[in-house]
Protein backbone atom coordinates (compact mmCIF):
# COMPACT_ATOMS: atom_id res chain seq x y z
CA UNK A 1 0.00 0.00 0.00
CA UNK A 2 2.65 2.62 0.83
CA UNK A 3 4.59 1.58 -2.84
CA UNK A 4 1.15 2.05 -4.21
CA UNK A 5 0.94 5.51 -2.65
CA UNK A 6 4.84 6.27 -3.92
CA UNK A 7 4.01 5.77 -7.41
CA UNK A 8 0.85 7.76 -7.24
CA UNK A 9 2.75 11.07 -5.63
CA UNK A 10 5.57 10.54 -7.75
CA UNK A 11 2.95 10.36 -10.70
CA UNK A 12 0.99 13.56 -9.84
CA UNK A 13 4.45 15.84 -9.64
CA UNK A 14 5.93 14.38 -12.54
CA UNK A 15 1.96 15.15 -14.33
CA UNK A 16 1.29 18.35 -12.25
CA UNK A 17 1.71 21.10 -14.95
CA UNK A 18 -0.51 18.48 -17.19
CA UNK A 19 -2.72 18.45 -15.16
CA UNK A 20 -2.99 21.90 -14.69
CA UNK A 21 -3.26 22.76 -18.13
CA UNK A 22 -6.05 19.85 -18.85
CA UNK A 23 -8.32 21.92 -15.82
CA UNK A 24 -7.58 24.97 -17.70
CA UNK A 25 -8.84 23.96 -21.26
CA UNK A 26 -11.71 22.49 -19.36
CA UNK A 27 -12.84 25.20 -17.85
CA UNK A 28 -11.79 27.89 -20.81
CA UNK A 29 -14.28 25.32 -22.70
CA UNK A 30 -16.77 25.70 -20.13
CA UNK A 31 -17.19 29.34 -20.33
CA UNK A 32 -16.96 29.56 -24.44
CA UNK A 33 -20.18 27.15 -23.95
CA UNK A 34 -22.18 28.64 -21.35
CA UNK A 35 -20.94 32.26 -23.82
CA UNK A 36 -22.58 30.54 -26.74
CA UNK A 37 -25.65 29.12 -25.24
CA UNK A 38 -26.23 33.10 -23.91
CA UNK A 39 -25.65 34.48 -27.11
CA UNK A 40 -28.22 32.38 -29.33
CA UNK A 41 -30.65 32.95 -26.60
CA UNK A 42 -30.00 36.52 -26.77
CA UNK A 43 -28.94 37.69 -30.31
CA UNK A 44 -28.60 41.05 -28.92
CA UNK A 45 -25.64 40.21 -27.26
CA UNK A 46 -23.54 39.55 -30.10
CA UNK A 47 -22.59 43.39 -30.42
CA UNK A 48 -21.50 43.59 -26.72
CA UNK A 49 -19.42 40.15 -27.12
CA UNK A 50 -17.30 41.61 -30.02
CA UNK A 51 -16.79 44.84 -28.34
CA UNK A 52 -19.40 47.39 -29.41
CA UNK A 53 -20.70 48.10 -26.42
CA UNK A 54 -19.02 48.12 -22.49
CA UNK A 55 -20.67 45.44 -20.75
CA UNK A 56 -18.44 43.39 -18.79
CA UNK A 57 -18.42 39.40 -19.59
CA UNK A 58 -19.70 38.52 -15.82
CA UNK A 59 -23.03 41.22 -16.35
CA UNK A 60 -23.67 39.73 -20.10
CA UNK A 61 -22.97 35.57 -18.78
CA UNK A 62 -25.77 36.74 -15.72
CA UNK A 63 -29.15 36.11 -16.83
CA UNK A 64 -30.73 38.44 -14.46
CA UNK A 65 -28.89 41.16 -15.60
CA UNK A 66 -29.77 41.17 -19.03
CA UNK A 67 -33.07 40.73 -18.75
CA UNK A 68 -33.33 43.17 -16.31
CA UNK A 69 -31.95 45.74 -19.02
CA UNK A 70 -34.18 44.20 -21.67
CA UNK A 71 -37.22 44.55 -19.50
CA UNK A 72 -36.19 47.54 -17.39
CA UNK A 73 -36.12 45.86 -14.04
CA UNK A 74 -32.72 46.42 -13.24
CA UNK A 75 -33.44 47.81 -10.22
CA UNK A 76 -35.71 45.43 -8.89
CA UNK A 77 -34.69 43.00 -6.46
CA UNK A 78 -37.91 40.98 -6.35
CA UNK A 79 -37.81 40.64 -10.04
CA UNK A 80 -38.10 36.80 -11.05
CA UNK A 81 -36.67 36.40 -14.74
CA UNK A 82 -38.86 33.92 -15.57
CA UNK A 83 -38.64 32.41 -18.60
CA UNK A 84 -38.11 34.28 -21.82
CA UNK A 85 -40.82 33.65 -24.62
CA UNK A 86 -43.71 33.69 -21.90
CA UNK A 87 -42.25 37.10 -21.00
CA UNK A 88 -42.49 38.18 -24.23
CA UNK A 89 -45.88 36.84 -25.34
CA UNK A 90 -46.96 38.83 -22.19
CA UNK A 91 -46.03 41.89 -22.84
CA UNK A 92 -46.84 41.60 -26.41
CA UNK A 93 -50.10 40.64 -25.66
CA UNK A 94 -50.53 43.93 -23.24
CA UNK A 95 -49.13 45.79 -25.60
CA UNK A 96 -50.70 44.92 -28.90
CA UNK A 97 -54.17 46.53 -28.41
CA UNK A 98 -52.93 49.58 -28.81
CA UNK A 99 -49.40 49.78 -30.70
CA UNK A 100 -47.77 48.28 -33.18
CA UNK A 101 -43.98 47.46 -32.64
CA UNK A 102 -41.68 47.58 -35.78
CA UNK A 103 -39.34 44.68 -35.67
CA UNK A 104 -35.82 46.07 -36.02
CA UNK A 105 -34.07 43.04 -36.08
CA UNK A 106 -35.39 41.35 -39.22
CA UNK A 107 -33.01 41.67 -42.32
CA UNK A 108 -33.24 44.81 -44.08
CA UNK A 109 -33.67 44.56 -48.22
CA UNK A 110 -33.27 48.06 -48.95
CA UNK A 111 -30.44 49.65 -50.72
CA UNK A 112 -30.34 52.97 -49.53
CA UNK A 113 -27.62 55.50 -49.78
CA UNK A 114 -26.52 56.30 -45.93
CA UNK A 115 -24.29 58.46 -44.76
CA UNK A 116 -22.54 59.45 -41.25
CA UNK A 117 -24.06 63.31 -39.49
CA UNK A 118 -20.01 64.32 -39.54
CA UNK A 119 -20.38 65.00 -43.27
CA UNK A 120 -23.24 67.63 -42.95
CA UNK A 121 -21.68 68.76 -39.48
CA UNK A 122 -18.16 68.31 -38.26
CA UNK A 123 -19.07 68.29 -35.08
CA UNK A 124 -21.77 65.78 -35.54
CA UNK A 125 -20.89 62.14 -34.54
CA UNK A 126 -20.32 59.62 -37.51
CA UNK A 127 -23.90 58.26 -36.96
CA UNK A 128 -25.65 56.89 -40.44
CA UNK A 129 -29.01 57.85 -41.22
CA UNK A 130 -30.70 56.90 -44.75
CA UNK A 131 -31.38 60.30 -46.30
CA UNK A 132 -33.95 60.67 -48.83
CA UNK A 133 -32.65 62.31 -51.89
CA UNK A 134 -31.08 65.89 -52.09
CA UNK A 135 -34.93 66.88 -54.06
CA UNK A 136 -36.32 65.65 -50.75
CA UNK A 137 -34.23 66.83 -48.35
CA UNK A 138 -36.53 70.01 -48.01
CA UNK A 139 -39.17 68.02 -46.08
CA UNK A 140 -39.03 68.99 -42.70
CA UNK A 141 -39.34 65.17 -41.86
CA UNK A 142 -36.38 64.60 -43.93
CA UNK A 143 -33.76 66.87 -42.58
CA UNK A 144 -31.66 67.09 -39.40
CA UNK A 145 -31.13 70.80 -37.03
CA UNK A 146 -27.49 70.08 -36.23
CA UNK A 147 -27.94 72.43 -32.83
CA UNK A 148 -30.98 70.19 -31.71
CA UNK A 149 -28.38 67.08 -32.24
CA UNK A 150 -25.87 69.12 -30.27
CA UNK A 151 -28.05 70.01 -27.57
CA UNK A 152 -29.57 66.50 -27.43
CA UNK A 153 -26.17 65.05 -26.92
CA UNK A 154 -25.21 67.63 -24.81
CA UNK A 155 -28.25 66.55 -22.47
CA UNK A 156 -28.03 63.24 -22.63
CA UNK A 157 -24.08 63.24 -21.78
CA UNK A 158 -25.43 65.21 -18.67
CA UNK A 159 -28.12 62.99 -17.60
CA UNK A 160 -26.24 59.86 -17.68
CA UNK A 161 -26.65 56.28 -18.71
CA UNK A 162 -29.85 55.89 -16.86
CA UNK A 163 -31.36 58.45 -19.29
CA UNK A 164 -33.90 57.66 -22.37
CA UNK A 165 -35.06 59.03 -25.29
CA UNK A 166 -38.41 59.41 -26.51
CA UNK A 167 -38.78 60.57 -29.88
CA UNK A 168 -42.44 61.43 -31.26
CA UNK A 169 -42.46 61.48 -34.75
CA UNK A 170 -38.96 60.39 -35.24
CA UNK A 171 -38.75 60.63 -39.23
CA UNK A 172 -36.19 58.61 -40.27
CA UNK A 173 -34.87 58.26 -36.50
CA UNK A 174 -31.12 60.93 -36.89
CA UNK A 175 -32.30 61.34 -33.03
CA UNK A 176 -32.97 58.16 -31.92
CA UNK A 177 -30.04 56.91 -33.61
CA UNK A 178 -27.46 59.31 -32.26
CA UNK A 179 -28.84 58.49 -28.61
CA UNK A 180 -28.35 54.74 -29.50
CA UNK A 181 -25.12 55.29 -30.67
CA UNK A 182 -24.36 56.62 -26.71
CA UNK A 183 -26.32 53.62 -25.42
CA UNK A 184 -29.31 55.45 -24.32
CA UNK A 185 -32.24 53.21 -24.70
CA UNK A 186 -35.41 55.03 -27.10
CA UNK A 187 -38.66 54.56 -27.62
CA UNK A 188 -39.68 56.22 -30.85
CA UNK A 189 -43.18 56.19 -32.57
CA UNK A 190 -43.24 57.31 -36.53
CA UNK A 191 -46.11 56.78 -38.63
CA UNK A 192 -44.41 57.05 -42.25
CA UNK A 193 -43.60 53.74 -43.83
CA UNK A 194 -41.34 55.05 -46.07
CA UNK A 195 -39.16 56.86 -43.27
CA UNK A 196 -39.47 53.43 -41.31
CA UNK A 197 -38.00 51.30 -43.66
CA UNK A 198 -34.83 54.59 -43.83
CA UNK A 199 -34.72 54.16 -40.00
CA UNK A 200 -34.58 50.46 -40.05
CA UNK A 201 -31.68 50.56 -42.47
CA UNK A 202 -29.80 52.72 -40.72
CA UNK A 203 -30.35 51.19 -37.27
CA UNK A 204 -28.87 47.77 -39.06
CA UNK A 205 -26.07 49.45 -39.92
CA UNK A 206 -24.83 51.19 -36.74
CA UNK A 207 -26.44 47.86 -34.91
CA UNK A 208 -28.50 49.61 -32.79
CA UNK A 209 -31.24 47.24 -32.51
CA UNK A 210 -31.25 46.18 -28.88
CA UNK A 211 -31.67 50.36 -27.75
CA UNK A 212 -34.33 51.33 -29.83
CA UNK A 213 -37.96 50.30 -29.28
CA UNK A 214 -39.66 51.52 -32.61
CA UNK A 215 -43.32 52.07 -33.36
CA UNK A 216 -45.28 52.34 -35.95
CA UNK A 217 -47.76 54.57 -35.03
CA UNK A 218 -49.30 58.10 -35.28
CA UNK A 219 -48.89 60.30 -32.08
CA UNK A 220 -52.85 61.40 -32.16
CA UNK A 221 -55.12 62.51 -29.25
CA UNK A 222 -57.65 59.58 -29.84
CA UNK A 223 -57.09 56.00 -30.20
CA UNK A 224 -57.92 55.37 -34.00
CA UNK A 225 -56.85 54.62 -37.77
CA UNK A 226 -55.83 57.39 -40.07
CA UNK A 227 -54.66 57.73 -43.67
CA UNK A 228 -50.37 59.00 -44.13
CA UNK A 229 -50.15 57.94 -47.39
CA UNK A 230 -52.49 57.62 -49.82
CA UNK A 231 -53.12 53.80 -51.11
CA UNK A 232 -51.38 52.80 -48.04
CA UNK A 233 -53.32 51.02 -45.13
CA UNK A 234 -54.01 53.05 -42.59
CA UNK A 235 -52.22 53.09 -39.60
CA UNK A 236 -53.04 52.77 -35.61
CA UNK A 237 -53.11 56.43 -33.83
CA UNK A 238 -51.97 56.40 -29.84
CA UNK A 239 -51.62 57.98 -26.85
CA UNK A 240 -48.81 59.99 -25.29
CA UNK A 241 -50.17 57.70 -22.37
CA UNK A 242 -49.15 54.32 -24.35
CA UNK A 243 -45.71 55.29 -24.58
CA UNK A 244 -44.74 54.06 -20.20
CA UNK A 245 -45.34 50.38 -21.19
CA UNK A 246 -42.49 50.70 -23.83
CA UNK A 247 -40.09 52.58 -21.40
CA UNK A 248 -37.29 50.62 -19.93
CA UNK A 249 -36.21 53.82 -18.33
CA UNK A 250 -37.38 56.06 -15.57
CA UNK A 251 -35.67 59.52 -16.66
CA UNK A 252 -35.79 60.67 -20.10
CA UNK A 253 -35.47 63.35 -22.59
CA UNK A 254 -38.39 63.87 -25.11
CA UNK A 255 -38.41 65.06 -28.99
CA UNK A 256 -41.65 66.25 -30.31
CA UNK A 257 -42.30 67.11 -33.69
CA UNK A 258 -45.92 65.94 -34.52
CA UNK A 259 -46.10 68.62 -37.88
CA UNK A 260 -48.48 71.04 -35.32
CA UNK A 261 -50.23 68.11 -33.72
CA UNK A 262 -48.45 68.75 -30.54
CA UNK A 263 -50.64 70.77 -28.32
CA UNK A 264 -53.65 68.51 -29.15
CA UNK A 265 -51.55 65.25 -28.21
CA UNK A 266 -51.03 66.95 -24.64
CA UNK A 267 -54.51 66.15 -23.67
CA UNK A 268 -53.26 62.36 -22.96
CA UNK A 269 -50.09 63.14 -21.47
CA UNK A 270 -50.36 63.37 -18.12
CA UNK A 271 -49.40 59.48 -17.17
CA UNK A 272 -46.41 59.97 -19.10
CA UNK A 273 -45.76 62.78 -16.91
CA UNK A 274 -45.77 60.70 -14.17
CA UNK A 275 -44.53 57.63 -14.70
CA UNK A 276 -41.64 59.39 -16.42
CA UNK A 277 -39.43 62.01 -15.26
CA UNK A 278 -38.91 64.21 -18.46
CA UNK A 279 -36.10 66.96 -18.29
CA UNK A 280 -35.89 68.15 -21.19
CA UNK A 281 -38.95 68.41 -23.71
CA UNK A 282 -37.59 69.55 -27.50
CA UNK A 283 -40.38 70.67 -29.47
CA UNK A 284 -40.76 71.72 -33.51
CA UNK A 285 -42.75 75.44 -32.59
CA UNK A 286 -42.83 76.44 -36.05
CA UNK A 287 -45.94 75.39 -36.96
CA UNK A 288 -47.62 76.07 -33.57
CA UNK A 289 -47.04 79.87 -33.14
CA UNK A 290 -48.87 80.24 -36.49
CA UNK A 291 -52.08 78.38 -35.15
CA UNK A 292 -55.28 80.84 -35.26
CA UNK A 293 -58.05 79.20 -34.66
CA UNK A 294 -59.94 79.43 -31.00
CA UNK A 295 -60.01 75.53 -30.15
CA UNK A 296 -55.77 75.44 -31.35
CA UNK A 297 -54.97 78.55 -29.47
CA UNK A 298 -56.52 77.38 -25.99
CA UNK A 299 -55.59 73.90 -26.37
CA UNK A 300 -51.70 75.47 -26.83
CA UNK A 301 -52.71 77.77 -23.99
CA UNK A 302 -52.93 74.80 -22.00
CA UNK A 303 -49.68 73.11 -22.92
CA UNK A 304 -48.05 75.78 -21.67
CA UNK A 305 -49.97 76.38 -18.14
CA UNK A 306 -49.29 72.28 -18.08
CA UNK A 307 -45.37 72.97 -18.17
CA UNK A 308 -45.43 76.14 -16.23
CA UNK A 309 -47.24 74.22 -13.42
CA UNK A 310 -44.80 71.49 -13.12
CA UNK A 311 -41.77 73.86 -13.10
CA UNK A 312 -40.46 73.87 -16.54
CA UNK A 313 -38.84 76.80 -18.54
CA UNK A 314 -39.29 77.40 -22.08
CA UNK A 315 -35.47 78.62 -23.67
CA UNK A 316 -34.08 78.93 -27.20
CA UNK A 317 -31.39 76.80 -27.76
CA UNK A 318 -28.97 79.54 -27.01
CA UNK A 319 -30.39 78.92 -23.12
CA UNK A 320 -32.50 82.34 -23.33
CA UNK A 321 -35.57 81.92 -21.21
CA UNK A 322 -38.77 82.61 -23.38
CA UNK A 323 -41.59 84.86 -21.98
CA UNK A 324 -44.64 82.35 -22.43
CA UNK A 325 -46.99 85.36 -22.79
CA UNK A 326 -45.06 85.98 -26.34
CA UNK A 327 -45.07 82.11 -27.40
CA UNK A 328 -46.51 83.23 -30.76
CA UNK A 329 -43.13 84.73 -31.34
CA UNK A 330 -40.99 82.28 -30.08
CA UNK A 331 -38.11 80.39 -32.52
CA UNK A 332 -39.02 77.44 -34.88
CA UNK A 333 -37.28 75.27 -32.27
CA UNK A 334 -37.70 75.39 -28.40
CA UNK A 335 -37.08 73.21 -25.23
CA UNK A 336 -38.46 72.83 -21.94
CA UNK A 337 -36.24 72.51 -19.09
CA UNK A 338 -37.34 70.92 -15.41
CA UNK A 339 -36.20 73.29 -13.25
């Protein structure tokens, strides 16, 4: 027995660094596997893997964790995971009576010409975004403010990660794109097919897909179907109140440029309100100070008294505080700070 026990010792030195490099493969193995299996659950991940984005391996190999950024319940300690496709048949089915959700990660066909903000601005980020045309580039829907980019970044580099975006009546999404591209998560509603297939495309190409919640809908104050282009089935009008359900965030900055629809879509706002802390509300005023009919002007009226009474500031984007007594003179393009 003590030869037997001889050998064996003088068979694990002799094998030791063997050994040690057998346990090592094993286990390098072992986590490639488990890295895998994670990753064709969660096709998402792939970007973060390859070193788009800053997760660290042990948050993206935790379950927990990424559903709780998925389903915004990061935060939540009594949050059971679950499993995955029940989750997701649940919320879809919650969510479905009112919205419709774009799917950004299906293949895009189109062959649009893209191109990165930095060549109309410098100072602009490289973000692509699918630009009609130069004929069309005159649509307001169409084109990009490079100061509203500027101050958009500029607040969302203030607010932090936990930030969000909401972006009503994103066009073809040069917003919601360059707040992806900082890994803010958006929720953004167009109604345009033809800008939603140029968003799509350009959210393939910067990858964005796993940020950006997109819908397909019309920003409206009732809850029905309306014509945007002609021959073209119509599409599902919502609620400024549908828009919490989407929101894996708690703080967020908001876009608004509903063509002059904006004061009427304020009459359902007021859950949004407060389920959402909004600092910042940017808002297209260039088709509201022209409004001159009794119903637009009180309804406008009350926007403002809504914002005044919750402490927010109208400014130009040079930070000028606006007198809300002269709205009908303000600039094209205003925000509202939370004071």
């Amino acid at each position: 027995m003590a030869s037997d026990t001889y050998y064996k010792d003088m068979w694990l030195r002799r094998n030791k660094t063997a050994i040690q490099v057998v346990i090592v493969l094993l286990s390098v193995i072992t986590v490639i596997l488990i890295i895998q299996s994670t990753y064709r659950r969660h096709p998402g991940l792939g970007h973060a893997l390859h070193g788009d984005h800053h997760d660290t391996v042990e948050k993206i190999l935790d379950p927990a964790y990424f559903r709780g950024r998925v389903f915004g319940n990061e935060d939540d300690d009594d949050f059971d995971p679950g499993n995955d496709d029940d989750m997701v048949a649940e919320m879809n089915d919650q969510k479905s009576d009112c919205c419709t959700l774009y799917d950004l990660w299906r293949f895009s066909r189109d062959d649009f010409e893209c191109s990165p903000l930095n060549e109309m601005d410098p100072e602009l980020p490289a973000t692509v975004v699918c630009f009609y045309p130069e004929a069309a580039k005159n649509d307001q829907y169409a084109r990009v403010d490079p100061e509203m980019a500027r101050q958009l970044l500029k607040q969302l580099r203030h607010g932090g990660s936990a930030y969000g975006f909401i972006d009503l009546g994103a066009g073809l999404g040069a917003y919601s794109l360059l707040a992806a591209s900082r890994e803010h998560s958006v929720v953004a509603v167009e109604a345009n097919s033809n800008n939603l297939a140029r968003f799509h495309k350009a959210t393939k190409l910067g990858r964005y897909e796993r940020y950006i919640t997109l819908l397909s809908n019309k920003i409206g104050s009732s809850r029905d179907e309306v014509e945007i282009i002609e021959d073209k089935p119509k599409v599902k009008q919502i609620l400024m109140d549908d828009l919490p359900a989407f929101c894996k965030f708690r703080k967020a900055i908001m876009r608004m440029n509903l063509g002059g629809g904006e004061h009427r879509a304020f009459q359902h706002a007021k859950f949004l309100f407060k389920e959402i802390q909004i600092t910042y509300v940017f808002i297209d005023w260039a088709n509201l100070k022209h409004l001159t009919s009794g119903d637009d002007l009180s309804l406008v009226s009350d926007m403002i008294q809504y914002f005044n009474k919750r402490g927010y500031v109208p400014r130009s984007y040079d930070g000028k505080v606006l007198s809300t007594k002269k709205w009908q003179q303000w600039p094209n393009n205003i925000y509202w700070q939370k004071m």
